[in-house]
PDB file of N, CA and C in Angstrom:
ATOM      1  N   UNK A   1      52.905  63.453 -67.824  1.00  0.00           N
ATOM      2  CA  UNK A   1      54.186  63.304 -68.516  1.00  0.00           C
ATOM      3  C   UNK A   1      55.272  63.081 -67.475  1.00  0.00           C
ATOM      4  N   UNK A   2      56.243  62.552 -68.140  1.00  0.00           N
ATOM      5  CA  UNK A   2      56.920  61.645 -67.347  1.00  0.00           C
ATOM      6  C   UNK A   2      58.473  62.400 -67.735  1.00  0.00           C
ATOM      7  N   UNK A   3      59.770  62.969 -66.774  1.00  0.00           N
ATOM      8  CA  UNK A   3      60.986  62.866 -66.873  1.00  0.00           C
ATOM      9  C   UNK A   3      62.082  62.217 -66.258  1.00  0.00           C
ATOM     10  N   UNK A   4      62.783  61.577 -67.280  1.00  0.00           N
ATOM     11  CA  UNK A   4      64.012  60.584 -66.577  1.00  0.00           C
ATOM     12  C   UNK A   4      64.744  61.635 -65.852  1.00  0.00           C
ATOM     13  N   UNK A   5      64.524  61.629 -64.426  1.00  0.00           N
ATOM     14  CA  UNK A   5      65.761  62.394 -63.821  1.00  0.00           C
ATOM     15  C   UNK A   5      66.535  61.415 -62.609  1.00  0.00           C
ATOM     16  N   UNK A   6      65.957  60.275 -62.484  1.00  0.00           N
ATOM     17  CA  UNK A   6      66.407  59.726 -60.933  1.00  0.00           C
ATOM     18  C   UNK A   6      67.770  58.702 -61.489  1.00  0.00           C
ATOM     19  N   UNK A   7      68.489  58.257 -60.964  1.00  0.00           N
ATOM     20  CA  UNK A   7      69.304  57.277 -61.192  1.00  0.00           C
ATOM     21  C   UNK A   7      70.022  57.325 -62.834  1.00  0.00           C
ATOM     22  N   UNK A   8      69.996  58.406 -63.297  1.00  0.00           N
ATOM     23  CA  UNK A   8      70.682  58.277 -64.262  1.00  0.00           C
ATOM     24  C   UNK A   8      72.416  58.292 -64.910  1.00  0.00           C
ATOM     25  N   UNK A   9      73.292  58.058 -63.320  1.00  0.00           N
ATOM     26  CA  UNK A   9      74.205  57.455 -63.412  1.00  0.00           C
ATOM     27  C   UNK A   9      74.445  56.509 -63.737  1.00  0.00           C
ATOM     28  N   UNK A  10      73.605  55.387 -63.221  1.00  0.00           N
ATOM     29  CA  UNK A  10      73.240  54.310 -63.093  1.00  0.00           C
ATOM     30  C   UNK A  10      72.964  53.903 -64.268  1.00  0.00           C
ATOM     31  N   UNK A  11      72.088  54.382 -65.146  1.00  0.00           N
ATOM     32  CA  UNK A  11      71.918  54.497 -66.727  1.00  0.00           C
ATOM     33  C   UNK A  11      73.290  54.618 -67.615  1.00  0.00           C
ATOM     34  N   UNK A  12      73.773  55.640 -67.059  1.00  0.00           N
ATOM     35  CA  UNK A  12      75.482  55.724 -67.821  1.00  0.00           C
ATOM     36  C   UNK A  12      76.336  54.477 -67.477  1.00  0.00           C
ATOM     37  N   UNK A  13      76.602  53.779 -66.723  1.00  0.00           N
ATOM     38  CA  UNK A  13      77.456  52.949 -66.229  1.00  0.00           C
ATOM     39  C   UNK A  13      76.716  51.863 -66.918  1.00  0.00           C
ATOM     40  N   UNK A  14      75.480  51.065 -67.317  1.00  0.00           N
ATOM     41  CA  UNK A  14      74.560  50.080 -68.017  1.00  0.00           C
ATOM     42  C   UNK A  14      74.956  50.205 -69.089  1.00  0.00           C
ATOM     43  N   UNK A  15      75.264  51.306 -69.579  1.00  0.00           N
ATOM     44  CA  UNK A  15      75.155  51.825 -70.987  1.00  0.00           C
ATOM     45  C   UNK A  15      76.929  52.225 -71.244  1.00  0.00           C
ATOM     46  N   UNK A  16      77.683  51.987 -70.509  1.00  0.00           N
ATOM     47  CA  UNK A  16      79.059  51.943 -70.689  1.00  0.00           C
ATOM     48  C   UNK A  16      79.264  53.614 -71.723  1.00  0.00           C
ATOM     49  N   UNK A  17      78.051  54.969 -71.360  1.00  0.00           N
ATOM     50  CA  UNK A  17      78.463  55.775 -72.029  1.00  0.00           C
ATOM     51  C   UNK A  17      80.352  56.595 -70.825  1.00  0.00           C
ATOM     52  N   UNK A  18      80.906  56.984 -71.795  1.00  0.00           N
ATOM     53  CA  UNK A  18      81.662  57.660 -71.141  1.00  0.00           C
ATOM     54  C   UNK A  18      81.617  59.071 -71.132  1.00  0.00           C
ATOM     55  N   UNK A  19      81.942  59.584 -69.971  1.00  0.00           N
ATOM     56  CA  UNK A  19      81.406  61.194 -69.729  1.00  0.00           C
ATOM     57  C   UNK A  19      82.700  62.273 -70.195  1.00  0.00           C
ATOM     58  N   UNK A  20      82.431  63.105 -70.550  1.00  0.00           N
ATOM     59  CA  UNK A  20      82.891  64.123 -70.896  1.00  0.00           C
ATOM     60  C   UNK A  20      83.162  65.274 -69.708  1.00  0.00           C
ATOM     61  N   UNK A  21      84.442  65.789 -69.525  1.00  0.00           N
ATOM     62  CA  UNK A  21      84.460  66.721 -68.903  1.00  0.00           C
ATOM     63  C   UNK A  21      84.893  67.959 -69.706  1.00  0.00           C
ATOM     64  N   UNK A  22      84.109  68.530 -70.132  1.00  0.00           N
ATOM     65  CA  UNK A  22      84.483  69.721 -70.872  1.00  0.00           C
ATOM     66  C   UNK A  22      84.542  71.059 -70.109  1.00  0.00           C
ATOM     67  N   UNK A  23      84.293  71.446 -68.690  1.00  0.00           N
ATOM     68  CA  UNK A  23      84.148  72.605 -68.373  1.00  0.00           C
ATOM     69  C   UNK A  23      85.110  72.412 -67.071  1.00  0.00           C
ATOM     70  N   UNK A  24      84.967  73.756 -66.145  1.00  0.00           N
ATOM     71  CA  UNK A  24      85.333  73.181 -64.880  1.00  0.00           C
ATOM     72  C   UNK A  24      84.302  73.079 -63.967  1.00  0.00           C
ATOM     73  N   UNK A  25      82.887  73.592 -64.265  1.00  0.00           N
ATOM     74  CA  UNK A  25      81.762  73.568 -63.778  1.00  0.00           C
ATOM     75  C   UNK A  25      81.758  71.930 -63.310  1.00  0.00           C
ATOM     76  N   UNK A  26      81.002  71.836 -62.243  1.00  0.00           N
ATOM     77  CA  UNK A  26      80.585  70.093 -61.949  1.00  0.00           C
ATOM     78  C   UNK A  26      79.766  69.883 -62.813  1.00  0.00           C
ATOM     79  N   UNK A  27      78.296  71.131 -62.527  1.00  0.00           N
ATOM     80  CA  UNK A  27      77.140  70.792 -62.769  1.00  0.00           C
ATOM     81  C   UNK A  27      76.622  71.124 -64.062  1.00  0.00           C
ATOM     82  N   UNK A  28      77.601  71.760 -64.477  1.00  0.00           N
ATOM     83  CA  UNK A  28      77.575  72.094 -66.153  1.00  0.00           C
ATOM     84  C   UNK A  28      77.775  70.784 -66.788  1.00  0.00           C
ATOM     85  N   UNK A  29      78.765  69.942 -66.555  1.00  0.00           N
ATOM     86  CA  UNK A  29      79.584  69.144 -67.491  1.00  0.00           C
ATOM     87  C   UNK A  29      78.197  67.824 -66.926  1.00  0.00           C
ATOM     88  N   UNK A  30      77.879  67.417 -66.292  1.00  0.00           N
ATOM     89  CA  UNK A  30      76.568  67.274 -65.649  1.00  0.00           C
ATOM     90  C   UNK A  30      75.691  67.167 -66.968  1.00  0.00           C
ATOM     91  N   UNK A  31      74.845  68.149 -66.768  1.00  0.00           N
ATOM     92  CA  UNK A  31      73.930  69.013 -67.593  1.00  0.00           C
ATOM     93  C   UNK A  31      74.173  68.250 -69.115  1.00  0.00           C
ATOM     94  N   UNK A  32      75.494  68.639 -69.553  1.00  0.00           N
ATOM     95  CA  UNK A  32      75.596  68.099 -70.901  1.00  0.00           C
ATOM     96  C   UNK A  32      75.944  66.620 -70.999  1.00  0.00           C
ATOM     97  N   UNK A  33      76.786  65.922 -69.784  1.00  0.00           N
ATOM     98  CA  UNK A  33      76.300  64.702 -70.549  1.00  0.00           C
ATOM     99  C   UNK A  33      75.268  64.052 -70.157  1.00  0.00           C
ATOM    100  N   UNK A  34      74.295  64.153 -69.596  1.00  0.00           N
ATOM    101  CA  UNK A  34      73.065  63.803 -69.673  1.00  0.00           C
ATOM    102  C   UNK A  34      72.252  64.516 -70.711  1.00  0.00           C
ATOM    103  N   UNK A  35      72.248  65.227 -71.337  1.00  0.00           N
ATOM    104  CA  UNK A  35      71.555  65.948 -72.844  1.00  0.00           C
ATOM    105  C   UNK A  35      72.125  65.260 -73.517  1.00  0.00           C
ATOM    106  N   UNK A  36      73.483  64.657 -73.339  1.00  0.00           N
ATOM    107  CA  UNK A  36      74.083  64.140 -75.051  1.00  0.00           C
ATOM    108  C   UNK A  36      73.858  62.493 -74.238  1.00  0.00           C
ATOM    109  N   UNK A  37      74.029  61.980 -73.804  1.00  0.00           N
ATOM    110  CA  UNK A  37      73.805  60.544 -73.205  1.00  0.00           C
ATOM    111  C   UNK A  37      72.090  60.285 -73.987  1.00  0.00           C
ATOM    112  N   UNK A  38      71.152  60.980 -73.535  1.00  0.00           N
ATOM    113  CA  UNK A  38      69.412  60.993 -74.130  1.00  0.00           C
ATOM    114  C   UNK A  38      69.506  61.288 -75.591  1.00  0.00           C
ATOM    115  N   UNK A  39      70.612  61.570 -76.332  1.00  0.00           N
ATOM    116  CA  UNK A  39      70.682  61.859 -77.683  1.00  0.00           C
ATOM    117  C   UNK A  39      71.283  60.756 -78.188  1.00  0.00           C
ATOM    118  N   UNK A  40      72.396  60.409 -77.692  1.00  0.00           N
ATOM    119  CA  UNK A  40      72.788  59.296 -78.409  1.00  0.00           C
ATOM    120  C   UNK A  40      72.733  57.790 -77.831  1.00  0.00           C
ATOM    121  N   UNK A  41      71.750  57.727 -76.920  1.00  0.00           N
ATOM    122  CA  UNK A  41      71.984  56.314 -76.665  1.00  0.00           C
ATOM    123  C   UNK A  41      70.289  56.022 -76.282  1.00  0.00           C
ATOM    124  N   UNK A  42      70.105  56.867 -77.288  1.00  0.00           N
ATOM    125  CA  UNK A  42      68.388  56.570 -76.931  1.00  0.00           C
ATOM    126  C   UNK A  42      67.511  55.140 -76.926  1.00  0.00           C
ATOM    127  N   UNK A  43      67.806  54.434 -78.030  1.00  0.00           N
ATOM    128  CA  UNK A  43      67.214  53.088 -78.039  1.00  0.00           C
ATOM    129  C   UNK A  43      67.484  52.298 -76.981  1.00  0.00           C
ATOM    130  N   UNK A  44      68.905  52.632 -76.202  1.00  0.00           N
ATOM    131  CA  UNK A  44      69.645  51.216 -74.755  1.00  0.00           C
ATOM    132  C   UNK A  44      68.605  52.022 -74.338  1.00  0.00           C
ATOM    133  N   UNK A  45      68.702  53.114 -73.949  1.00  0.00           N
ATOM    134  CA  UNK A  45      67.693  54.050 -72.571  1.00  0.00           C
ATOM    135  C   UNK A  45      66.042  53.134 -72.722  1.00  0.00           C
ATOM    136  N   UNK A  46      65.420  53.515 -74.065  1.00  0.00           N
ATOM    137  CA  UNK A  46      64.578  52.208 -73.917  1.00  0.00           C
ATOM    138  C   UNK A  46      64.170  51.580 -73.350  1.00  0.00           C
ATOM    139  N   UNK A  47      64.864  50.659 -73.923  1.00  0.00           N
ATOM    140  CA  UNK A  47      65.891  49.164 -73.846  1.00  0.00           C
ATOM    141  C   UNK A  47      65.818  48.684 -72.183  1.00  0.00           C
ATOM    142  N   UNK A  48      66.620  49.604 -71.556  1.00  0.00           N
ATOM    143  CA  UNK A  48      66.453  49.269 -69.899  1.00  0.00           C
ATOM    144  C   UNK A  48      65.376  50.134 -69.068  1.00  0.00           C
ATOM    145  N   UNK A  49      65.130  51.191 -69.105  1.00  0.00           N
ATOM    146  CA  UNK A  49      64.158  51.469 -68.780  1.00  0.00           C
ATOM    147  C   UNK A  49      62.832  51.091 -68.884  1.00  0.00           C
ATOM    148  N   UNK A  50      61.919  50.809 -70.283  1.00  0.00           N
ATOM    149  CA  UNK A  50      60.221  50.840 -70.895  1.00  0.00           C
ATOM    150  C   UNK A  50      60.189  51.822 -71.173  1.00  0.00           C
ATOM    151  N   UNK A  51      60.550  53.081 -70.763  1.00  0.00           N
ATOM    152  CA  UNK A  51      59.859  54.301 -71.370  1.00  0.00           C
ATOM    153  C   UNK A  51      59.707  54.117 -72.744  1.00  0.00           C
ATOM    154  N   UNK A  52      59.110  55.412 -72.909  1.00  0.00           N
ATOM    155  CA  UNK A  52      58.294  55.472 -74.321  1.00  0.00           C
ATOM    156  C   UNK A  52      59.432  56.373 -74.926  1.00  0.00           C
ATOM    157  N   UNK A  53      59.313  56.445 -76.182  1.00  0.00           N
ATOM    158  CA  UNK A  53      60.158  57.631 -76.805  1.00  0.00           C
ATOM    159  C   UNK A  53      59.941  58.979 -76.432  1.00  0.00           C
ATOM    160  N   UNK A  54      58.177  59.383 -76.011  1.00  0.00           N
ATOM    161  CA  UNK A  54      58.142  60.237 -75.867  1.00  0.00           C
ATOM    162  C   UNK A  54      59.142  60.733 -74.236  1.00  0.00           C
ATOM    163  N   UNK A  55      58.779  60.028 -73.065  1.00  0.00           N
ATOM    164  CA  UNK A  55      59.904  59.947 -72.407  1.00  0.00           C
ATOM    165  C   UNK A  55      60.883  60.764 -72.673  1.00  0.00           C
ATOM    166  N   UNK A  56      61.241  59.756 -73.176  1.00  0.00           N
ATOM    167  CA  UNK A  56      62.914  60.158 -73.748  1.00  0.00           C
ATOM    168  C   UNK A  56      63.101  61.386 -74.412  1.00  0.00           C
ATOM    169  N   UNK A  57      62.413  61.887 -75.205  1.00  0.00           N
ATOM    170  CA  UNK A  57      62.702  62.889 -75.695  1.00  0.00           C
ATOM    171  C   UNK A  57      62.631  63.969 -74.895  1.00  0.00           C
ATOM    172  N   UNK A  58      61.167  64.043 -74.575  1.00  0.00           N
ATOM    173  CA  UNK A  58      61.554  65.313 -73.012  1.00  0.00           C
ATOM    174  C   UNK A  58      62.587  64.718 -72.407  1.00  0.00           C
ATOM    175  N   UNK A  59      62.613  64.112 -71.994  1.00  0.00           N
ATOM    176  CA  UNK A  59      63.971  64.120 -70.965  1.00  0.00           C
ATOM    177  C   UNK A  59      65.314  64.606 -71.694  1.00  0.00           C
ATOM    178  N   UNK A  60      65.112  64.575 -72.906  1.00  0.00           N
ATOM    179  CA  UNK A  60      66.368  65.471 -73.822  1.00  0.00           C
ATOM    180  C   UNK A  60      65.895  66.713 -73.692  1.00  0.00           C
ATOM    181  N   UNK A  61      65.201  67.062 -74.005  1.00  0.00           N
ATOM    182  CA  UNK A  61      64.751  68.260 -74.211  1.00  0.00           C
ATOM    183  C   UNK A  61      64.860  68.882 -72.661  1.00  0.00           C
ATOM    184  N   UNK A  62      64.855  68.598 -71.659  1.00  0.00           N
ATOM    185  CA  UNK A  62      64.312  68.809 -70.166  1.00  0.00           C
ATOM    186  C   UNK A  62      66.189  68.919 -69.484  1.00  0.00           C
ATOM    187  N   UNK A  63      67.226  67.768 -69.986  1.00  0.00           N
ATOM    188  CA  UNK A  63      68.345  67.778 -69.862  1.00  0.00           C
ATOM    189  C   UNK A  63      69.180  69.211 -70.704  1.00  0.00           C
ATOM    190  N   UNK A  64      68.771  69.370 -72.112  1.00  0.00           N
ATOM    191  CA  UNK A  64      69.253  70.763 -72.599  1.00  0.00           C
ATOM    192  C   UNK A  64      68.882  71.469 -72.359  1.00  0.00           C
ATOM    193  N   UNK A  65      67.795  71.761 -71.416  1.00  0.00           N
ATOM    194  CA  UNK A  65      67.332  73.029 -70.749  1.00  0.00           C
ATOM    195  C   UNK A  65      68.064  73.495 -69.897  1.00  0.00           C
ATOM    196  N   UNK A  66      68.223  72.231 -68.697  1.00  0.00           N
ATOM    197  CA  UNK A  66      69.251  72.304 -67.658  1.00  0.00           C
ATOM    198  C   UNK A  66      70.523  72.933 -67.799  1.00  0.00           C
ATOM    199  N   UNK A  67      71.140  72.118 -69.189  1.00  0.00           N
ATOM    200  CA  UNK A  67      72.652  72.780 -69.427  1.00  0.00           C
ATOM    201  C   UNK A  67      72.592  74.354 -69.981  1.00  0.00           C
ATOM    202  N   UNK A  68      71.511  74.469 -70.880  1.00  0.00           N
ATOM    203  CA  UNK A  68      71.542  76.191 -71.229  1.00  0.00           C
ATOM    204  C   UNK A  68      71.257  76.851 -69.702  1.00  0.00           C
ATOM    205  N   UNK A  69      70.548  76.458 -69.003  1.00  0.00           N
ATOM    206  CA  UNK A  69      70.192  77.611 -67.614  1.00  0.00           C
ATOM    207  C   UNK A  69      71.625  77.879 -67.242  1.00  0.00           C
ATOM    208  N   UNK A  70      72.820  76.848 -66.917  1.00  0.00           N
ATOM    209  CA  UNK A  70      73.694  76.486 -66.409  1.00  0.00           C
ATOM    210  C   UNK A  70      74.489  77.164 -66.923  1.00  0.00           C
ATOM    211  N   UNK A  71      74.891  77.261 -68.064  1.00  0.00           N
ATOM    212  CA  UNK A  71      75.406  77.932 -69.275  1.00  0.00           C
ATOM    213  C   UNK A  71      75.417  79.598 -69.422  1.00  0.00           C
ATOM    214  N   UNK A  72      73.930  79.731 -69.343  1.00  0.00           N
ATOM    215  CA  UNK A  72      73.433  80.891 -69.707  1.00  0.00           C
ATOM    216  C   UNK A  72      73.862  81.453 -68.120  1.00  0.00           C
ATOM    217  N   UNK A  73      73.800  80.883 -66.618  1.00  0.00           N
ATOM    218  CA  UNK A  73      74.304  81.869 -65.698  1.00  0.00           C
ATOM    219  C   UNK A  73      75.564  81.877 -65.092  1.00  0.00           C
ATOM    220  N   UNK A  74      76.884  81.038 -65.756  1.00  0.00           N
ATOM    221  CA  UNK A  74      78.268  80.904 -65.717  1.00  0.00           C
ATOM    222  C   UNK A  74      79.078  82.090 -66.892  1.00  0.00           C
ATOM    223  N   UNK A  75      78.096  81.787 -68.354  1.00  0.00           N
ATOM    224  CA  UNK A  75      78.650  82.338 -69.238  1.00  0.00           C
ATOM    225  C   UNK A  75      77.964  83.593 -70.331  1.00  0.00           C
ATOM    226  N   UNK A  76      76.783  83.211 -70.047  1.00  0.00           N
ATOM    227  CA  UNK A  76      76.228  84.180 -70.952  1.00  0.00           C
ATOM    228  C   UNK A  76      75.445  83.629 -71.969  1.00  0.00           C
ATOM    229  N   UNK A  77      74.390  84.465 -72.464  1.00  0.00           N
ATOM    230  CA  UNK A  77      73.782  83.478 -73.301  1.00  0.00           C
ATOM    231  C   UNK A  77      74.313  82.967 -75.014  1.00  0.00           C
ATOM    232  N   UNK A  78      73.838  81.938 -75.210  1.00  0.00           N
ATOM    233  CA  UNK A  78      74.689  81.021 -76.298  1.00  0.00           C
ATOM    234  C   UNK A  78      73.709  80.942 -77.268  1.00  0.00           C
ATOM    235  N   UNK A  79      73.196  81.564 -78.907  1.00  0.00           N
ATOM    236  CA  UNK A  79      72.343  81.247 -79.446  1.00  0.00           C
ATOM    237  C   UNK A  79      72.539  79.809 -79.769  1.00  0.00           C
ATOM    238  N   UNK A  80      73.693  79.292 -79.969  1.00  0.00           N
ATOM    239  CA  UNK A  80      73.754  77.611 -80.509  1.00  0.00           C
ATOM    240  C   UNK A  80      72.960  77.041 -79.433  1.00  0.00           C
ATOM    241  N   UNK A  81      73.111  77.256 -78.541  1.00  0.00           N
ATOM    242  CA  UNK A  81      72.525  76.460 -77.235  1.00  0.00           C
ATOM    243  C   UNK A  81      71.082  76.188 -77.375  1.00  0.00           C
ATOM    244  N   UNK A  82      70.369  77.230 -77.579  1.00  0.00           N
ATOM    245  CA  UNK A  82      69.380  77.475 -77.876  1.00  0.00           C
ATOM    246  C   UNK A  82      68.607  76.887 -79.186  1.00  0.00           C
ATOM    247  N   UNK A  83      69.212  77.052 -80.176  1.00  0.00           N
ATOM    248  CA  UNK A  83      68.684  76.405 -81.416  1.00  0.00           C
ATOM    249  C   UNK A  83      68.618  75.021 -81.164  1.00  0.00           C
ATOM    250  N   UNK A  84      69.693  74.319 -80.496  1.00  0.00           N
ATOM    251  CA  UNK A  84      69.995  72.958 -80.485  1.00  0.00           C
ATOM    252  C   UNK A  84      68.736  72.477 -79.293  1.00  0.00           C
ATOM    253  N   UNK A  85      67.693  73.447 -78.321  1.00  0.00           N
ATOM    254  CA  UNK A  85      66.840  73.189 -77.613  1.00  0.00           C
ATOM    255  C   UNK A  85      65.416  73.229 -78.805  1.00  0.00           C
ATOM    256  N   UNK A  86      65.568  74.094 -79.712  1.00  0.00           N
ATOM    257  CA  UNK A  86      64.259  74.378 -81.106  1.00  0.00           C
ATOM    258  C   UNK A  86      64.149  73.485 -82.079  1.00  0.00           C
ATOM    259  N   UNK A  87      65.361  72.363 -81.930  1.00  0.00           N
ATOM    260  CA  UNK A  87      65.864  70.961 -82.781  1.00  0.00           C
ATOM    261  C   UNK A  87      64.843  70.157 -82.204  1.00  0.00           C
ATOM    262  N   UNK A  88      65.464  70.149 -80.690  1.00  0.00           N
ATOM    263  CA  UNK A  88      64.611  68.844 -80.184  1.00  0.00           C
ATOM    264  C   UNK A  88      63.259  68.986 -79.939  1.00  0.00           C
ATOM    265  N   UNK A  89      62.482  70.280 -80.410  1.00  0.00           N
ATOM    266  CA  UNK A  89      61.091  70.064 -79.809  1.00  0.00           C
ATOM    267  C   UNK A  89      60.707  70.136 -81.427  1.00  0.00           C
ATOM    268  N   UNK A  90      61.222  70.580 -82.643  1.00  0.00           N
ATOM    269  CA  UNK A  90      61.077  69.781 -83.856  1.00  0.00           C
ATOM    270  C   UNK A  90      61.309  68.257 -83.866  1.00  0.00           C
ATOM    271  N   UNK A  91      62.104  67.822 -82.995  1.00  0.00           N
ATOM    272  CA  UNK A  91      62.131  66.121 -83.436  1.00  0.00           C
ATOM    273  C   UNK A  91      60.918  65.816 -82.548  1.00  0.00           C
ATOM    274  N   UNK A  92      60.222  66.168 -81.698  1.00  0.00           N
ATOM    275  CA  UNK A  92      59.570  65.922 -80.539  1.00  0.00           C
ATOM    276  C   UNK A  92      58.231  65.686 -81.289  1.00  0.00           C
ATOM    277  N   UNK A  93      58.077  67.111 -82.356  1.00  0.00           N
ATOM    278  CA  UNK A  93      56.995  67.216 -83.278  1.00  0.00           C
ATOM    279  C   UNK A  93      56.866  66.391 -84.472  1.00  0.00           C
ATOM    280  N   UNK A  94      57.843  65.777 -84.763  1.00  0.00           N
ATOM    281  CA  UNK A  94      58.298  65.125 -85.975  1.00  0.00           C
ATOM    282  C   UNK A  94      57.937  63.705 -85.038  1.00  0.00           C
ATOM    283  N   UNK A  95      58.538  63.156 -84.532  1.00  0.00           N
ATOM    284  CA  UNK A  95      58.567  61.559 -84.133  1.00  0.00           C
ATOM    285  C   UNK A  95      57.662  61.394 -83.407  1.00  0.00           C
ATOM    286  N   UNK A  96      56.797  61.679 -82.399  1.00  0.00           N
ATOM    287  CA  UNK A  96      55.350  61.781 -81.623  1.00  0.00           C
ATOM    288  C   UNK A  96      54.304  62.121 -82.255  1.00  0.00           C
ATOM    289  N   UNK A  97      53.500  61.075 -82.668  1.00  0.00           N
ATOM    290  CA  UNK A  97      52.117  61.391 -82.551  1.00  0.00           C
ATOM    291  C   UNK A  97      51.342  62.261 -82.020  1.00  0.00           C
ATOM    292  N   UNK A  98      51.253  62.186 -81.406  1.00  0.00           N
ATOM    293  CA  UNK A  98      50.528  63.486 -80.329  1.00  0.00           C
ATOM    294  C   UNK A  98      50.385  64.735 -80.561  1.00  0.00           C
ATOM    295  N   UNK A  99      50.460  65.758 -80.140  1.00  0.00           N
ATOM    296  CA  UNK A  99      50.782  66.937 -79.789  1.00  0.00           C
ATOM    297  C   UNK A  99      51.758  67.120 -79.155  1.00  0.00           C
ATOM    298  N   UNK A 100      52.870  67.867 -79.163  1.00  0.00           N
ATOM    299  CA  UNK A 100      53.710  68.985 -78.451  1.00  0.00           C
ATOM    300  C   UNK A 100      52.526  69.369 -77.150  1.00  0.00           C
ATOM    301  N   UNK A 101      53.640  68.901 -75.930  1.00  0.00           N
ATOM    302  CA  UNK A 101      52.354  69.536 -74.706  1.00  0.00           C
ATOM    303  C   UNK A 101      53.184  70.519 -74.114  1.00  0.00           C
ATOM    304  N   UNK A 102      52.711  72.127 -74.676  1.00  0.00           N
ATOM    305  CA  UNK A 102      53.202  72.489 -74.621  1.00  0.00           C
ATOM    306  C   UNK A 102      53.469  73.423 -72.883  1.00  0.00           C
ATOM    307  N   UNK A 103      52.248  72.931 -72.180  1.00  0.00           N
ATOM    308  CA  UNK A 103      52.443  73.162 -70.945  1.00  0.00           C
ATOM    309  C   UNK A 103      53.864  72.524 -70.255  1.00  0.00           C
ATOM    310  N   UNK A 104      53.549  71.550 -70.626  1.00  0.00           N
ATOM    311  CA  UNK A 104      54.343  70.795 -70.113  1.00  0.00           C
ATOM    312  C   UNK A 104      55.853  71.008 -70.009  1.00  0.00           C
ATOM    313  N   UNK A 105      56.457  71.697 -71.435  1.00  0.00           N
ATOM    314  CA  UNK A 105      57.414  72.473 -71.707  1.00  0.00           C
ATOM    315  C   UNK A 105      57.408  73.329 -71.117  1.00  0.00           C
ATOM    316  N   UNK A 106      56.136  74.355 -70.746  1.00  0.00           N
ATOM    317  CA  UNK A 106      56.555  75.868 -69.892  1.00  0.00           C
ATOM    318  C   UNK A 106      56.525  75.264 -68.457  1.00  0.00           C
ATOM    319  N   UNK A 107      56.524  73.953 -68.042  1.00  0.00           N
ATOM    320  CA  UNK A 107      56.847  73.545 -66.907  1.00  0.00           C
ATOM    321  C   UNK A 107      58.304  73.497 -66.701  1.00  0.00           C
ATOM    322  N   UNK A 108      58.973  72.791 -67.707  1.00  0.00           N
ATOM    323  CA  UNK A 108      60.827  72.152 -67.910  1.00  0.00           C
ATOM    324  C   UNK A 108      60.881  73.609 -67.980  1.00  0.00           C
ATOM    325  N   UNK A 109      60.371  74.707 -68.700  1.00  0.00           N
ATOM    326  CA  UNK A 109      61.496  75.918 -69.185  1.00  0.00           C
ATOM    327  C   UNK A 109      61.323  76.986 -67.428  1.00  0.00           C
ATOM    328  N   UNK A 110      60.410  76.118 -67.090  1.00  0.00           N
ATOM    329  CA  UNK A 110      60.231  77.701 -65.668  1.00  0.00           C
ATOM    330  C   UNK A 110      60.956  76.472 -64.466  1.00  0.00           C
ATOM    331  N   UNK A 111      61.454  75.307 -64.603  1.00  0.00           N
ATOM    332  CA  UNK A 111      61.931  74.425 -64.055  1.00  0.00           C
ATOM    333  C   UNK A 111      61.116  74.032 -62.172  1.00  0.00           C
ATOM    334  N   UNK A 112      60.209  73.718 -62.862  1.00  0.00           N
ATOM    335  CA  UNK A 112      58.678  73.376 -62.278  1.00  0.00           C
ATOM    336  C   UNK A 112      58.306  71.497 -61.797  1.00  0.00           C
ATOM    337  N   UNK A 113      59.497  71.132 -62.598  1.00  0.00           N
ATOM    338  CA  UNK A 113      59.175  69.990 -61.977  1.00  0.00           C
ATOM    339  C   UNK A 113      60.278  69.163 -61.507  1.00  0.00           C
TER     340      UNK A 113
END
C-alpha cells in the first residue's frame, strides 16, 4: 500500500486548491489542508497523479491522522476529530472492493511509515 506524502505542494498549486490558515500552528494548519485538499479534490488528485482511489483514500485517512496527533498534542483530545477519522475508514469500506487492511492502518495510526 501506497501513501501520497511527497510533493504534495506541488499537488496544491496544479490543483489551484487554496490553503487555509486556521491555527497558529505551521504544522497543524499543514495537517489539515492536506486532509481537506484529499477530500475535496479527489478526482484532479487522480487525474494527475494515476493513483487508485484506494490511494487516495488512505492518504485521507493517513493526512487526518496526522492533524488529530497534531491536535490532540497542542490541544487536547477532540471527539469530532476522531469521528471524522471513523467516516473515512467507512468510506474506505464502502468505495473499495477489497478489504480494509487493517494492518496497514495500525501502521498510519502508530505512524510507521
Amino acid at each position: 500500500m501506497k501513501i501520497l506524502k511527497e510533493n504534495i505542494d506541488e499537488l496544491l498549486m496544479k490543483t489551484k486548491y487554496i490553503t487555509k490558515n486556521q491555527y497558529k500552528d505551521i504544522k497543524l494548519n499543514t495537517f489539515l489542508n492536506y486532509w481537506i485538499f484529499f477530500d475535496k479534490k479527489e478526482t484532479r488528485i487522480q487525474e494527475l497523479t494515476n493513483e487508485s482511489l484506494e490511494v487516495i483514500l488512505y492518504s485521507k485517512y493517513y493526512w487526518c491522522s496526522k492533524y488529530k496527533d497534531r491536535y490532540t498534542a497542542l490541544y487536547g483530545q477532540d471527539v469530532g476529530i476522531e469521528q471524522q477519522q471513523y467516516k473515512i475508514i467507512e468510506e474506505i469500506e464502502q468505495r473499495i472492493t477489497d478489504d480494509i487492511n487493517w494492518n496497514f492502518i495500525q501502521l498510519l495510526e502508530e505512524n510507521n511509515l
